[in-house]
PDB file of N, CA and C in Angstrom:
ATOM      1  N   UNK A   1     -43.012   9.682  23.195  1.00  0.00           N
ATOM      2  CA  UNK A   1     -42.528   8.331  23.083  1.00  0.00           C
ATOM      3  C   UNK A   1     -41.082   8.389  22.606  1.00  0.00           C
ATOM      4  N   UNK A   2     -40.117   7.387  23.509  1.00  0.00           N
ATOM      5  CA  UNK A   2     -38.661   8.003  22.704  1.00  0.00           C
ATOM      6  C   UNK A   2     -38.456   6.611  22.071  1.00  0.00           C
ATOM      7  N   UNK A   3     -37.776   6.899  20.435  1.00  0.00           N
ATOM      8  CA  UNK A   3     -37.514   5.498  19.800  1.00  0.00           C
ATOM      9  C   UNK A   3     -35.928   5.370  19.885  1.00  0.00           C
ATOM     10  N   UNK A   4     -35.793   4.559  20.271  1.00  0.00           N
ATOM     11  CA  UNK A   4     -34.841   3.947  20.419  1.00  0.00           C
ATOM     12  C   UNK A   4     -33.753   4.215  18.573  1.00  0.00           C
ATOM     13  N   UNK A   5     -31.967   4.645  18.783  1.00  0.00           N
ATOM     14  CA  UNK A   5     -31.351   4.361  17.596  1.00  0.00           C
ATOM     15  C   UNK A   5     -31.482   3.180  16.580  1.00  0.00           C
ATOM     16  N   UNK A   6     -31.284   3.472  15.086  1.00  0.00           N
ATOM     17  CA  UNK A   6     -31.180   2.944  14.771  1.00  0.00           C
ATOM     18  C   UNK A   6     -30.017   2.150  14.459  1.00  0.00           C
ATOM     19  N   UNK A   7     -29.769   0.735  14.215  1.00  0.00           N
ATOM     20  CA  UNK A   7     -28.170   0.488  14.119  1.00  0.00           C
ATOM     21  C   UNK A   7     -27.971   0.756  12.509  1.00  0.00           C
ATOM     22  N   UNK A   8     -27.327   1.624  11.964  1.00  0.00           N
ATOM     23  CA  UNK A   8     -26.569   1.381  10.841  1.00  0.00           C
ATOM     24  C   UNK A   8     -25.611   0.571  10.223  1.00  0.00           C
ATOM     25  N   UNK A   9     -24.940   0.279  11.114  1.00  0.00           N
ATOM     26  CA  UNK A   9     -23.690  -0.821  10.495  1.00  0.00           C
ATOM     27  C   UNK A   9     -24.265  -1.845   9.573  1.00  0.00           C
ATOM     28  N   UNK A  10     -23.571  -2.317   8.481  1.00  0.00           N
ATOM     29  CA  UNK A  10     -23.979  -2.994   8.040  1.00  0.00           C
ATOM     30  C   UNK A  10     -23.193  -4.568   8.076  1.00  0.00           C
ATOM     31  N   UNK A  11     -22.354  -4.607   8.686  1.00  0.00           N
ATOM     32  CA  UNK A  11     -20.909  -5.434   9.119  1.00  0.00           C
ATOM     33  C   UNK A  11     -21.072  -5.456  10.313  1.00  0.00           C
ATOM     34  N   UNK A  12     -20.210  -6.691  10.712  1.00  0.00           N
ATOM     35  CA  UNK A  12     -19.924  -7.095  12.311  1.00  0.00           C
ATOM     36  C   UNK A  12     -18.771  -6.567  12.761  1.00  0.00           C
ATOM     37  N   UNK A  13     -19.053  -5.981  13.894  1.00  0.00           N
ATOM     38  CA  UNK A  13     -17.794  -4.645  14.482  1.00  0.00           C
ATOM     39  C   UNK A  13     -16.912  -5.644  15.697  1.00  0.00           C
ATOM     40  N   UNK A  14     -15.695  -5.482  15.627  1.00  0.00           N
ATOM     41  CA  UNK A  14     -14.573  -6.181  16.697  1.00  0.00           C
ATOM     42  C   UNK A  14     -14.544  -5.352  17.765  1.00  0.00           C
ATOM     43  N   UNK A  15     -14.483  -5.409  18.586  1.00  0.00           N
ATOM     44  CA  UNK A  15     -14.156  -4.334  20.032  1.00  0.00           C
ATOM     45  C   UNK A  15     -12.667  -4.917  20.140  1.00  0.00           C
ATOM     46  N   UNK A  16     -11.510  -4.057  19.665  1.00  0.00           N
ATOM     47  CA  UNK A  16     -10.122  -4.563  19.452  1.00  0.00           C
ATOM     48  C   UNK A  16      -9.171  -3.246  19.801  1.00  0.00           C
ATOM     49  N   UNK A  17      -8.428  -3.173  20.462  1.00  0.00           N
ATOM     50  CA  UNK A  17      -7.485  -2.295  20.590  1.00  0.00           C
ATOM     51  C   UNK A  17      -5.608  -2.642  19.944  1.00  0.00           C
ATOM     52  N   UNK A  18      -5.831  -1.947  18.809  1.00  0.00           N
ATOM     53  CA  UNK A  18      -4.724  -2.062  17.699  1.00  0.00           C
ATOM     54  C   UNK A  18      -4.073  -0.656  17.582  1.00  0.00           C
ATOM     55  N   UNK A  19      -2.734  -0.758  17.430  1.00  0.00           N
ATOM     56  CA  UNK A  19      -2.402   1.071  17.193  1.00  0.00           C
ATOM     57  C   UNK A  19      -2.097   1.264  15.493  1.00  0.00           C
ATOM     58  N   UNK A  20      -2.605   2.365  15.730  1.00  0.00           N
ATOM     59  CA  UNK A  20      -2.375   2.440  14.063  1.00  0.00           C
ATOM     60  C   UNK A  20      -1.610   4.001  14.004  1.00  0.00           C
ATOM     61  N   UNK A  21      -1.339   4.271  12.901  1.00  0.00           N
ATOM     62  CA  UNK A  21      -0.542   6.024  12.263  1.00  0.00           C
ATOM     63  C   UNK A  21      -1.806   6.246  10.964  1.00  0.00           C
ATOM     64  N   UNK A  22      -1.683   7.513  11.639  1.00  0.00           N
ATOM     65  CA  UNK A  22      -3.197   8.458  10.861  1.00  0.00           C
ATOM     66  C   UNK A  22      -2.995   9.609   9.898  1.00  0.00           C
ATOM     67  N   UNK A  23      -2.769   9.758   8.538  1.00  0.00           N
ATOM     68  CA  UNK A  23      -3.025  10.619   8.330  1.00  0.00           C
ATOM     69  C   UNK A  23      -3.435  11.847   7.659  1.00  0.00           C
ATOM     70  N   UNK A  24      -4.022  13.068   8.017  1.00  0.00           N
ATOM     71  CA  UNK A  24      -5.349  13.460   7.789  1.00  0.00           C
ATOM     72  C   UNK A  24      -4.985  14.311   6.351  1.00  0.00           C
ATOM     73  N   UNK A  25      -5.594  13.843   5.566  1.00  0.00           N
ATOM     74  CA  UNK A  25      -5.774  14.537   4.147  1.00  0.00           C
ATOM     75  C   UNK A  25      -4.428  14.686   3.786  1.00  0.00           C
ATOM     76  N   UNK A  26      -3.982  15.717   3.075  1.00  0.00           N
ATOM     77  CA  UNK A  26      -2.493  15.626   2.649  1.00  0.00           C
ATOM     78  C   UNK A  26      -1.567  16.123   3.672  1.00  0.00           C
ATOM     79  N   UNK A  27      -2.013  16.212   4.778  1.00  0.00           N
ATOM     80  CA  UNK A  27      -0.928  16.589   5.861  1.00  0.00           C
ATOM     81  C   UNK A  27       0.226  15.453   6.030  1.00  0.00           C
ATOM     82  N   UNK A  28       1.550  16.073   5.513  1.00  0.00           N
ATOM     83  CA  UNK A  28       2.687  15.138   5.578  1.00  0.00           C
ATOM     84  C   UNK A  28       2.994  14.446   7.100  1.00  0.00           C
ATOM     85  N   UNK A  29       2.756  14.938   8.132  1.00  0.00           N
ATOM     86  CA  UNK A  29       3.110  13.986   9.172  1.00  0.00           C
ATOM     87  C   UNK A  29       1.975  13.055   9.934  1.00  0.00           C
ATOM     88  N   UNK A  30       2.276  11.741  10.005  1.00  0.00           N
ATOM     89  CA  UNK A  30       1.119  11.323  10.585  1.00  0.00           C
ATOM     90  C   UNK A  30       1.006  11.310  12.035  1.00  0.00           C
ATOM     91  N   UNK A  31       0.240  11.087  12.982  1.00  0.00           N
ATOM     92  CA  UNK A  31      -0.204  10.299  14.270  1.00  0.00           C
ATOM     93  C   UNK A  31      -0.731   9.515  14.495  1.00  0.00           C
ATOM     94  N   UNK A  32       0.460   9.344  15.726  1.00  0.00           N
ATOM     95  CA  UNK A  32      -0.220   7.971  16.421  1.00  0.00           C
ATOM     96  C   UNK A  32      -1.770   8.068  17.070  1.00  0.00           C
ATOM     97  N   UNK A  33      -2.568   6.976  16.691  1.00  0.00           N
ATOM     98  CA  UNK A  33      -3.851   6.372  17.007  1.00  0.00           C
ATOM     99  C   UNK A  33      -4.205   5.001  17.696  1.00  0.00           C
ATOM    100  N   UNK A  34      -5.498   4.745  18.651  1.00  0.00           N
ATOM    101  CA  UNK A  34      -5.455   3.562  19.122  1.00  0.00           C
ATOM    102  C   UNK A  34      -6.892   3.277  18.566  1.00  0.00           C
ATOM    103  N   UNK A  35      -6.898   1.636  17.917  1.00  0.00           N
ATOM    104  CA  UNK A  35      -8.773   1.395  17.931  1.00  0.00           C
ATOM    105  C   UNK A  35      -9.100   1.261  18.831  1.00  0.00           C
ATOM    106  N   UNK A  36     -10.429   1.345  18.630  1.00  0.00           N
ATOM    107  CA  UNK A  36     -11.426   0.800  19.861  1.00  0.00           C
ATOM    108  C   UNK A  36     -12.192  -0.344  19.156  1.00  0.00           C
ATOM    109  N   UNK A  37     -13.383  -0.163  17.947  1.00  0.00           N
ATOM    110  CA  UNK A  37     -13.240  -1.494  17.732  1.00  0.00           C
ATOM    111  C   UNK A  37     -13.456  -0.802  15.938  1.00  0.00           C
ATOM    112  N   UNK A  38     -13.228  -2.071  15.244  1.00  0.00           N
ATOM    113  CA  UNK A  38     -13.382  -2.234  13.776  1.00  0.00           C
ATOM    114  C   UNK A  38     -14.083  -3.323  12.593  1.00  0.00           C
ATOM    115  N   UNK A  39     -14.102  -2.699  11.799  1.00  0.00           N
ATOM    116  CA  UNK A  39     -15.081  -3.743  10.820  1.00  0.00           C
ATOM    117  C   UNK A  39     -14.484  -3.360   9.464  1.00  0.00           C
ATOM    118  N   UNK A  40     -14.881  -4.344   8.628  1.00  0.00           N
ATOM    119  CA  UNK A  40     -14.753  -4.207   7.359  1.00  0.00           C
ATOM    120  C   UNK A  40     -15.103  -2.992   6.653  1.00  0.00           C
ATOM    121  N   UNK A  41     -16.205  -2.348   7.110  1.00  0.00           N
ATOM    122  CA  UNK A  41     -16.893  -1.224   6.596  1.00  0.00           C
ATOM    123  C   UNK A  41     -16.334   0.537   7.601  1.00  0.00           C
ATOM    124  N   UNK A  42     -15.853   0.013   8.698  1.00  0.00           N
ATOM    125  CA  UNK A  42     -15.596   1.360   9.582  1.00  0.00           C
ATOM    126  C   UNK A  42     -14.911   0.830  10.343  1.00  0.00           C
ATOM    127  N   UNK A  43     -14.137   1.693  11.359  1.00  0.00           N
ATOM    128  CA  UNK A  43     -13.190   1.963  12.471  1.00  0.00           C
ATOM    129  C   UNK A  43     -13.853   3.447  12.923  1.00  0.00           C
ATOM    130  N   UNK A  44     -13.477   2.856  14.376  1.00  0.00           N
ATOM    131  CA  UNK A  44     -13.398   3.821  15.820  1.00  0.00           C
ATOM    132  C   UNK A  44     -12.001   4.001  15.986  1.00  0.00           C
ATOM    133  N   UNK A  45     -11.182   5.123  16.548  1.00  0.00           N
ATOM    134  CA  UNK A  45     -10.482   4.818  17.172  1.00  0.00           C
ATOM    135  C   UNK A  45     -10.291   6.430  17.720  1.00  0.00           C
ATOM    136  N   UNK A  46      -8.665   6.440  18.734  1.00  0.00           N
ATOM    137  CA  UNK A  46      -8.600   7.518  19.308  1.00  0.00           C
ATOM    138  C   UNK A  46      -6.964   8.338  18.941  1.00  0.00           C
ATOM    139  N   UNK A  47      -7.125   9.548  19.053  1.00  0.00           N
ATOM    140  CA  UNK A  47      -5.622  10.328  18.801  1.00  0.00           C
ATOM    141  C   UNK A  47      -5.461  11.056  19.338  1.00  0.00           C
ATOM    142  N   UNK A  48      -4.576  12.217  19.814  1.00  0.00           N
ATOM    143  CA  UNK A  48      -4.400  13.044  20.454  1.00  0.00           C
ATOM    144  C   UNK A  48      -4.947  14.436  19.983  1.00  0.00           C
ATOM    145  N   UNK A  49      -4.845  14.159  18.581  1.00  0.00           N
ATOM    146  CA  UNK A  49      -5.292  15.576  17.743  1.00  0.00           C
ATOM    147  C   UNK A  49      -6.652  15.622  17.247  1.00  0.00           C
ATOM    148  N   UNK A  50      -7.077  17.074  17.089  1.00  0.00           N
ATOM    149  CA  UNK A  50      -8.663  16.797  16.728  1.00  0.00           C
ATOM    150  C   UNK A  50      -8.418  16.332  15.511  1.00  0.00           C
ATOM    151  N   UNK A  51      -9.791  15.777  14.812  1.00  0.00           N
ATOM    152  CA  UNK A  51      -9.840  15.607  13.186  1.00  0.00           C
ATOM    153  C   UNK A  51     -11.102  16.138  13.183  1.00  0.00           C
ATOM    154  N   UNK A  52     -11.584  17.239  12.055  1.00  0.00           N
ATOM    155  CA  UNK A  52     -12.665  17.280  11.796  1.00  0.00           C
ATOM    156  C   UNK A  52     -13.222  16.456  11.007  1.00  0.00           C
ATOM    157  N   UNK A  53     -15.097  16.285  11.398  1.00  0.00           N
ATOM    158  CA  UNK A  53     -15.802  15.281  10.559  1.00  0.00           C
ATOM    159  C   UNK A  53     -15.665  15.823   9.281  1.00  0.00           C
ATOM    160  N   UNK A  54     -15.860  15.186   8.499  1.00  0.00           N
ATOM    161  CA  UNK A  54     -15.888  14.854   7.168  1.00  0.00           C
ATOM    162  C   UNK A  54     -14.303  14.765   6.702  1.00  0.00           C
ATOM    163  N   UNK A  55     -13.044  14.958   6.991  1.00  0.00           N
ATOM    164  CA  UNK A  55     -12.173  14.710   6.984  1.00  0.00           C
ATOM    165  C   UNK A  55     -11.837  13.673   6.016  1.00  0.00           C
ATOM    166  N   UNK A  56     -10.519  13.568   5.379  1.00  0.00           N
ATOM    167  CA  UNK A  56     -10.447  12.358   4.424  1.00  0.00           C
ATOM    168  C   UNK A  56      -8.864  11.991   5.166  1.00  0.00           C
ATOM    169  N   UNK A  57      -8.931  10.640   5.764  1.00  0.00           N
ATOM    170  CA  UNK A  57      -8.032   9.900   6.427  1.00  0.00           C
ATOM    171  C   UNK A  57      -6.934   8.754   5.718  1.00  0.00           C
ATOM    172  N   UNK A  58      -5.730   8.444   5.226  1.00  0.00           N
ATOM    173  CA  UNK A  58      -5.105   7.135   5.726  1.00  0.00           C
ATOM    174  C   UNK A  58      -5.062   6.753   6.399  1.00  0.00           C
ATOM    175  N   UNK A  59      -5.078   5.123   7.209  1.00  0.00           N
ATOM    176  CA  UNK A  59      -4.699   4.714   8.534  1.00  0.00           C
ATOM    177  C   UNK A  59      -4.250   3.824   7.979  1.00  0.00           C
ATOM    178  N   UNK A  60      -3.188   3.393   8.281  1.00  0.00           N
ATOM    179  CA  UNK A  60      -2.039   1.990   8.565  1.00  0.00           C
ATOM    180  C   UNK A  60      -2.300   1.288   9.780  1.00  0.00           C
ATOM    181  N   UNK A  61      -2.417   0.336   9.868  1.00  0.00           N
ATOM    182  CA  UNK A  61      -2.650  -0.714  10.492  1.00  0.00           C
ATOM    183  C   UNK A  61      -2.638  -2.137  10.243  1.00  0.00           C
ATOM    184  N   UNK A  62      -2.376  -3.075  11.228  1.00  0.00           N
ATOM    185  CA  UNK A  62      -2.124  -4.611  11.516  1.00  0.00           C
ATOM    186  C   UNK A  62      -3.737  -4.896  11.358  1.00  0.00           C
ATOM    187  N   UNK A  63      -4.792  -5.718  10.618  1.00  0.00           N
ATOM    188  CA  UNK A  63      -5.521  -6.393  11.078  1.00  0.00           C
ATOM    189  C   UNK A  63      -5.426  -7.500  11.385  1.00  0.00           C
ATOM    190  N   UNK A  64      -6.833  -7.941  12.587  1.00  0.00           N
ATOM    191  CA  UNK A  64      -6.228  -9.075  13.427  1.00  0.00           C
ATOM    192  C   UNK A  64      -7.055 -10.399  12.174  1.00  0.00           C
ATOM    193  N   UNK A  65      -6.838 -11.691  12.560  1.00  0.00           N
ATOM    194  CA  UNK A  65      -7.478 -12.556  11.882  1.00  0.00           C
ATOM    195  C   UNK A  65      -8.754 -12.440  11.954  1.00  0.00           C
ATOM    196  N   UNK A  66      -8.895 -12.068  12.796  1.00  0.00           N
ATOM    197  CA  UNK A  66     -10.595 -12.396  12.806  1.00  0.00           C
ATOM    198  C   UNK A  66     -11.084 -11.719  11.823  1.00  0.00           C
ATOM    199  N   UNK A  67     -10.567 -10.795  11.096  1.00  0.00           N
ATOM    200  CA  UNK A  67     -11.469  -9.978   9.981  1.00  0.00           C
ATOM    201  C   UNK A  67     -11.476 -10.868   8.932  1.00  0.00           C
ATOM    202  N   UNK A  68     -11.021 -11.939   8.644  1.00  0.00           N
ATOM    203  CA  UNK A  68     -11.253 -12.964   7.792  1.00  0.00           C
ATOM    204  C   UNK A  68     -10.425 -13.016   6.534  1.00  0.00           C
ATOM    205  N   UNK A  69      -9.180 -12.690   7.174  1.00  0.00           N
ATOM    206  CA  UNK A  69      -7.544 -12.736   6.551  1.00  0.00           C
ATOM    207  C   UNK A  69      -7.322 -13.796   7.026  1.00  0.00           C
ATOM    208  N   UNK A  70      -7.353 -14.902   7.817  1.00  0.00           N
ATOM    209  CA  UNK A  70      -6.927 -16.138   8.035  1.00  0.00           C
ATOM    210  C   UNK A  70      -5.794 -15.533   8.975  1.00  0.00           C
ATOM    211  N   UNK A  71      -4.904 -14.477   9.079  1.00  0.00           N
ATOM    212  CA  UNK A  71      -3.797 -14.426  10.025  1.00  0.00           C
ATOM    213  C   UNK A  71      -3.553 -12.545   9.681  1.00  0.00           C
ATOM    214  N   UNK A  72      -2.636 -12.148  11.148  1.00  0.00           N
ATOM    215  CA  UNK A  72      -2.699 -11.491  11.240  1.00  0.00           C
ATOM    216  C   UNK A  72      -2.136 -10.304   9.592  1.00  0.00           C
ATOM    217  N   UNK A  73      -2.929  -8.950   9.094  1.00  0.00           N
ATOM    218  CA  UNK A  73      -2.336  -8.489   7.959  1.00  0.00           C
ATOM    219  C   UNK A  73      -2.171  -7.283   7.950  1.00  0.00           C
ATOM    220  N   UNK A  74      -1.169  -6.453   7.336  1.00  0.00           N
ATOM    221  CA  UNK A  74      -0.928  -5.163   7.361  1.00  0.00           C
ATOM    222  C   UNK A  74      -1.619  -4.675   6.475  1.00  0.00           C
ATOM    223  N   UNK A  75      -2.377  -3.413   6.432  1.00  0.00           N
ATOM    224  CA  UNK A  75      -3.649  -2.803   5.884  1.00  0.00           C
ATOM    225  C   UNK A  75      -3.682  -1.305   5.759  1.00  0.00           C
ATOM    226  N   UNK A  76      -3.799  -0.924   4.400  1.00  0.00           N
ATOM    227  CA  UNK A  76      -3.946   0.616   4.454  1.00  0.00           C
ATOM    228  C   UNK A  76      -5.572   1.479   3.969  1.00  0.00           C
ATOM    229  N   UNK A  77      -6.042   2.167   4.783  1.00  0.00           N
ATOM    230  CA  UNK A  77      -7.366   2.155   4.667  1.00  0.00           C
ATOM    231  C   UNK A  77      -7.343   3.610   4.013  1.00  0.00           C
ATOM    232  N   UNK A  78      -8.392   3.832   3.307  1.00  0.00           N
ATOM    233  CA  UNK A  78      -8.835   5.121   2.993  1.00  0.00           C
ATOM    234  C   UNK A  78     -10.204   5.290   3.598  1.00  0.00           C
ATOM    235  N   UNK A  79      -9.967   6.604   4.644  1.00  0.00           N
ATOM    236  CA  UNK A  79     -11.288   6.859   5.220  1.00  0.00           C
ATOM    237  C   UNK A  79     -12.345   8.043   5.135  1.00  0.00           C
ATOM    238  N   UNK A  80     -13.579   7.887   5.710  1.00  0.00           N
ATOM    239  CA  UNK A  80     -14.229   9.736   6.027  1.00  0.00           C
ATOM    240  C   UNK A  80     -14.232   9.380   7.207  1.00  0.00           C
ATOM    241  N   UNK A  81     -14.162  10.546   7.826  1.00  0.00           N
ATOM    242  CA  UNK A  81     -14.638  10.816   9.081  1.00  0.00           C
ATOM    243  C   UNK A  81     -16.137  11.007   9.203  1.00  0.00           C
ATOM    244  N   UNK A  82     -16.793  10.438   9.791  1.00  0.00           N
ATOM    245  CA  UNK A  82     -18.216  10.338  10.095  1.00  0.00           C
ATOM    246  C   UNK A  82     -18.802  11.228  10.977  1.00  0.00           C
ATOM    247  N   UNK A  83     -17.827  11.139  12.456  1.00  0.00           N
ATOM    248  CA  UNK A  83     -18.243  11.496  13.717  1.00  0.00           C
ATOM    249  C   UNK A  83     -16.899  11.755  14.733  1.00  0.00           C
ATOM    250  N   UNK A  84     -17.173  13.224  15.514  1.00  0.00           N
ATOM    251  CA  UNK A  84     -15.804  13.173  16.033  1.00  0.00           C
ATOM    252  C   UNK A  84     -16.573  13.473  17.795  1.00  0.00           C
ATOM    253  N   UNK A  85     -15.670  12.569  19.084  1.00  0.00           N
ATOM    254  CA  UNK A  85     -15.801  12.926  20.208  1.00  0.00           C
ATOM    255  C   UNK A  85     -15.183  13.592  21.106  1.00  0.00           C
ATOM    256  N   UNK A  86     -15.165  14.550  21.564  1.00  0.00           N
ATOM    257  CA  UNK A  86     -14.355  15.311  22.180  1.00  0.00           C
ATOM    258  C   UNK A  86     -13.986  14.612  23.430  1.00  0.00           C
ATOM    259  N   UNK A  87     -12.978  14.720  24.108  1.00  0.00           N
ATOM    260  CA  UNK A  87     -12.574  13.462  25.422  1.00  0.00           C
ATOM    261  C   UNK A  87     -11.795  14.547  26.089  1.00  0.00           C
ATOM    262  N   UNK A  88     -11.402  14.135  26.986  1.00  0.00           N
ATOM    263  CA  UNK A  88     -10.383  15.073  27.859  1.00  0.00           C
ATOM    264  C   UNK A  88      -8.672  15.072  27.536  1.00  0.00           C
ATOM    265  N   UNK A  89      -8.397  14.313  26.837  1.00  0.00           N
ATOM    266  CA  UNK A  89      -6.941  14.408  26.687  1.00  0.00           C
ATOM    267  C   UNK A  89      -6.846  13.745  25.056  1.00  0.00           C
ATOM    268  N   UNK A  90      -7.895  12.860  24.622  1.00  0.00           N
ATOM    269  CA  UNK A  90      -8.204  12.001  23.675  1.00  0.00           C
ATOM    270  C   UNK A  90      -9.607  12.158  22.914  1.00  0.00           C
ATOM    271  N   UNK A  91      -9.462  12.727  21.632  1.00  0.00           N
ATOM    272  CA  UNK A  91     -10.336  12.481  20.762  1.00  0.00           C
ATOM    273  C   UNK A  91     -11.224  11.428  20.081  1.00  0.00           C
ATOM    274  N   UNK A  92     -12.217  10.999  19.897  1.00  0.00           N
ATOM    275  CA  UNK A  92     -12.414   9.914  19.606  1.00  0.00           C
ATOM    276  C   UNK A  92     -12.991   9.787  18.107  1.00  0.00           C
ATOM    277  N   UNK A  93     -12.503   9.626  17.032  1.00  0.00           N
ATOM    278  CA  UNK A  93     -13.339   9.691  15.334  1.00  0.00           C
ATOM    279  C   UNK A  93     -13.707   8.249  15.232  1.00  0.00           C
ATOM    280  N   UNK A  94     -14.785   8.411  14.329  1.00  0.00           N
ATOM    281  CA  UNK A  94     -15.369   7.133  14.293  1.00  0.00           C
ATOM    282  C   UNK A  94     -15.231   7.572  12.436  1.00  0.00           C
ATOM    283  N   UNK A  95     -15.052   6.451  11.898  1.00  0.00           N
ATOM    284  CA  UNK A  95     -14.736   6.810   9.934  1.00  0.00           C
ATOM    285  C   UNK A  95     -15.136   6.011   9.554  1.00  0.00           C
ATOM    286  N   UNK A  96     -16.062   5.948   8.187  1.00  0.00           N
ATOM    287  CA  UNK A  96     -16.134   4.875   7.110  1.00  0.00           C
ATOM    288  C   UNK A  96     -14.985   4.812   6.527  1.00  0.00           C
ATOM    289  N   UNK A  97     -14.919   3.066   6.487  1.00  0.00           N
ATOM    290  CA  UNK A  97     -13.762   2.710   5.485  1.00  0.00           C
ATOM    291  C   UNK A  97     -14.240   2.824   4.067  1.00  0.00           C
ATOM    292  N   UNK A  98     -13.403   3.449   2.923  1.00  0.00           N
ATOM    293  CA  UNK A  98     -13.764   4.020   1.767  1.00  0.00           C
ATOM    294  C   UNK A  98     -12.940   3.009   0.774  1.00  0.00           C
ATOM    295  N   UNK A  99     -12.230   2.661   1.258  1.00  0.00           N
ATOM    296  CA  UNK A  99     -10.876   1.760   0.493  1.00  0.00           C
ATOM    297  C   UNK A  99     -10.296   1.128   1.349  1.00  0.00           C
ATOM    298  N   UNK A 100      -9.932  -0.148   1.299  1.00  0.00           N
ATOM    299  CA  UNK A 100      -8.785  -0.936   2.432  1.00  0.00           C
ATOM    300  C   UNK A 100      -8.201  -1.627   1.365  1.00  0.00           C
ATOM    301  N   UNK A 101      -6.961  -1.780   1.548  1.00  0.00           N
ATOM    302  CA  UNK A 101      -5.852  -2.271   0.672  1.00  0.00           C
ATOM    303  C   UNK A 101      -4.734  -3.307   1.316  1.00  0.00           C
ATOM    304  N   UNK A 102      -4.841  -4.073   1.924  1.00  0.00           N
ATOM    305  CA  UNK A 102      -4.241  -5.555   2.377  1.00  0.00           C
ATOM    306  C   UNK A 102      -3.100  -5.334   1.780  1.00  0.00           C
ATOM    307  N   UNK A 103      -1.564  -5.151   2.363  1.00  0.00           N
ATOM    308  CA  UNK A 103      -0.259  -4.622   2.090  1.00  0.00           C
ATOM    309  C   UNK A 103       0.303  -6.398   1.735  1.00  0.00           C
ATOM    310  N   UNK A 104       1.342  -5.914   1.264  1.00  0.00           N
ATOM    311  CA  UNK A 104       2.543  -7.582   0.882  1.00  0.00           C
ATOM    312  C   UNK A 104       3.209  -7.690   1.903  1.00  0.00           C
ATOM    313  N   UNK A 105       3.087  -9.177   2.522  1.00  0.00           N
ATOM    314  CA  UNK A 105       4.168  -9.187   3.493  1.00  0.00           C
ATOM    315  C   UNK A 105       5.438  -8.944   3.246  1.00  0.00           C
ATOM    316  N   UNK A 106       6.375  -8.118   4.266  1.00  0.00           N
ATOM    317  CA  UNK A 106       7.536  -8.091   3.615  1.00  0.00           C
ATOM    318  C   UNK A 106       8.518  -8.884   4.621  1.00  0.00           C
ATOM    319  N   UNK A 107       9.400  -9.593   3.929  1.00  0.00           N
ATOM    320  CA  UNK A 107       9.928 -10.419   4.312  1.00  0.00           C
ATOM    321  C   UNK A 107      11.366 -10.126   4.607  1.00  0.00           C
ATOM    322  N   UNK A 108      11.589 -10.568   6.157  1.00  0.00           N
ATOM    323  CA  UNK A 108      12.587  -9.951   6.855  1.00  0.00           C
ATOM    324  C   UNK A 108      13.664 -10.861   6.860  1.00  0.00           C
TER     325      UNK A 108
END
């Protein structure tokens, strides 16, 4: 008998494509990354470079309103890496968010 996954999430996930800069543990240079989708609790997204799972991540990023900022906000996350997909040109990590920190607008 095959049972079907279970869903873990415990949050409602966006299917959103946002670019963000990644980066992995104390390695001084970051990369560029694209989401796929995100939540309060985790992000998907993709990079050029592997990351191994369990990994400890920054990501910078724009969230969109819908995460329930009222408008669009700049955001710095502290992550794990959960799960990594191997792709043909593009990696895909999927991370719990561990910390998110909603940045000050800065005013231009």
């Amino acid at each position: 008998m095959l049972e079907s996954k279970q869903e873990k999430r415990t949050r409602a996930r966006l299917t959103l494509t946002v670019p963000a800069k990644v980066k992995n543990g104390d390695a001084a240079q970051e990369q560029p990354a694209m989401t796929r989708d995100l939540s309060m609790g985790g992000i998907f997204l993709y990079t050029d470079q592997h990351i191994a799972e369990g990994s400890k991540l920054e990501i910078v990023l724009i969230l969109p309103a819908e995460l329930g900022f009222g408008e669009k906000r700049w955001a710095c996350c502290q992550a794990s890496v959960v799960r990594v997909e191997d792709g043909e040109n593009k990696f895909g990590v999927a991370a719990r968010i561990d910390r998110l920190d909603v940045l000050p607008e800065i005013p231009t």
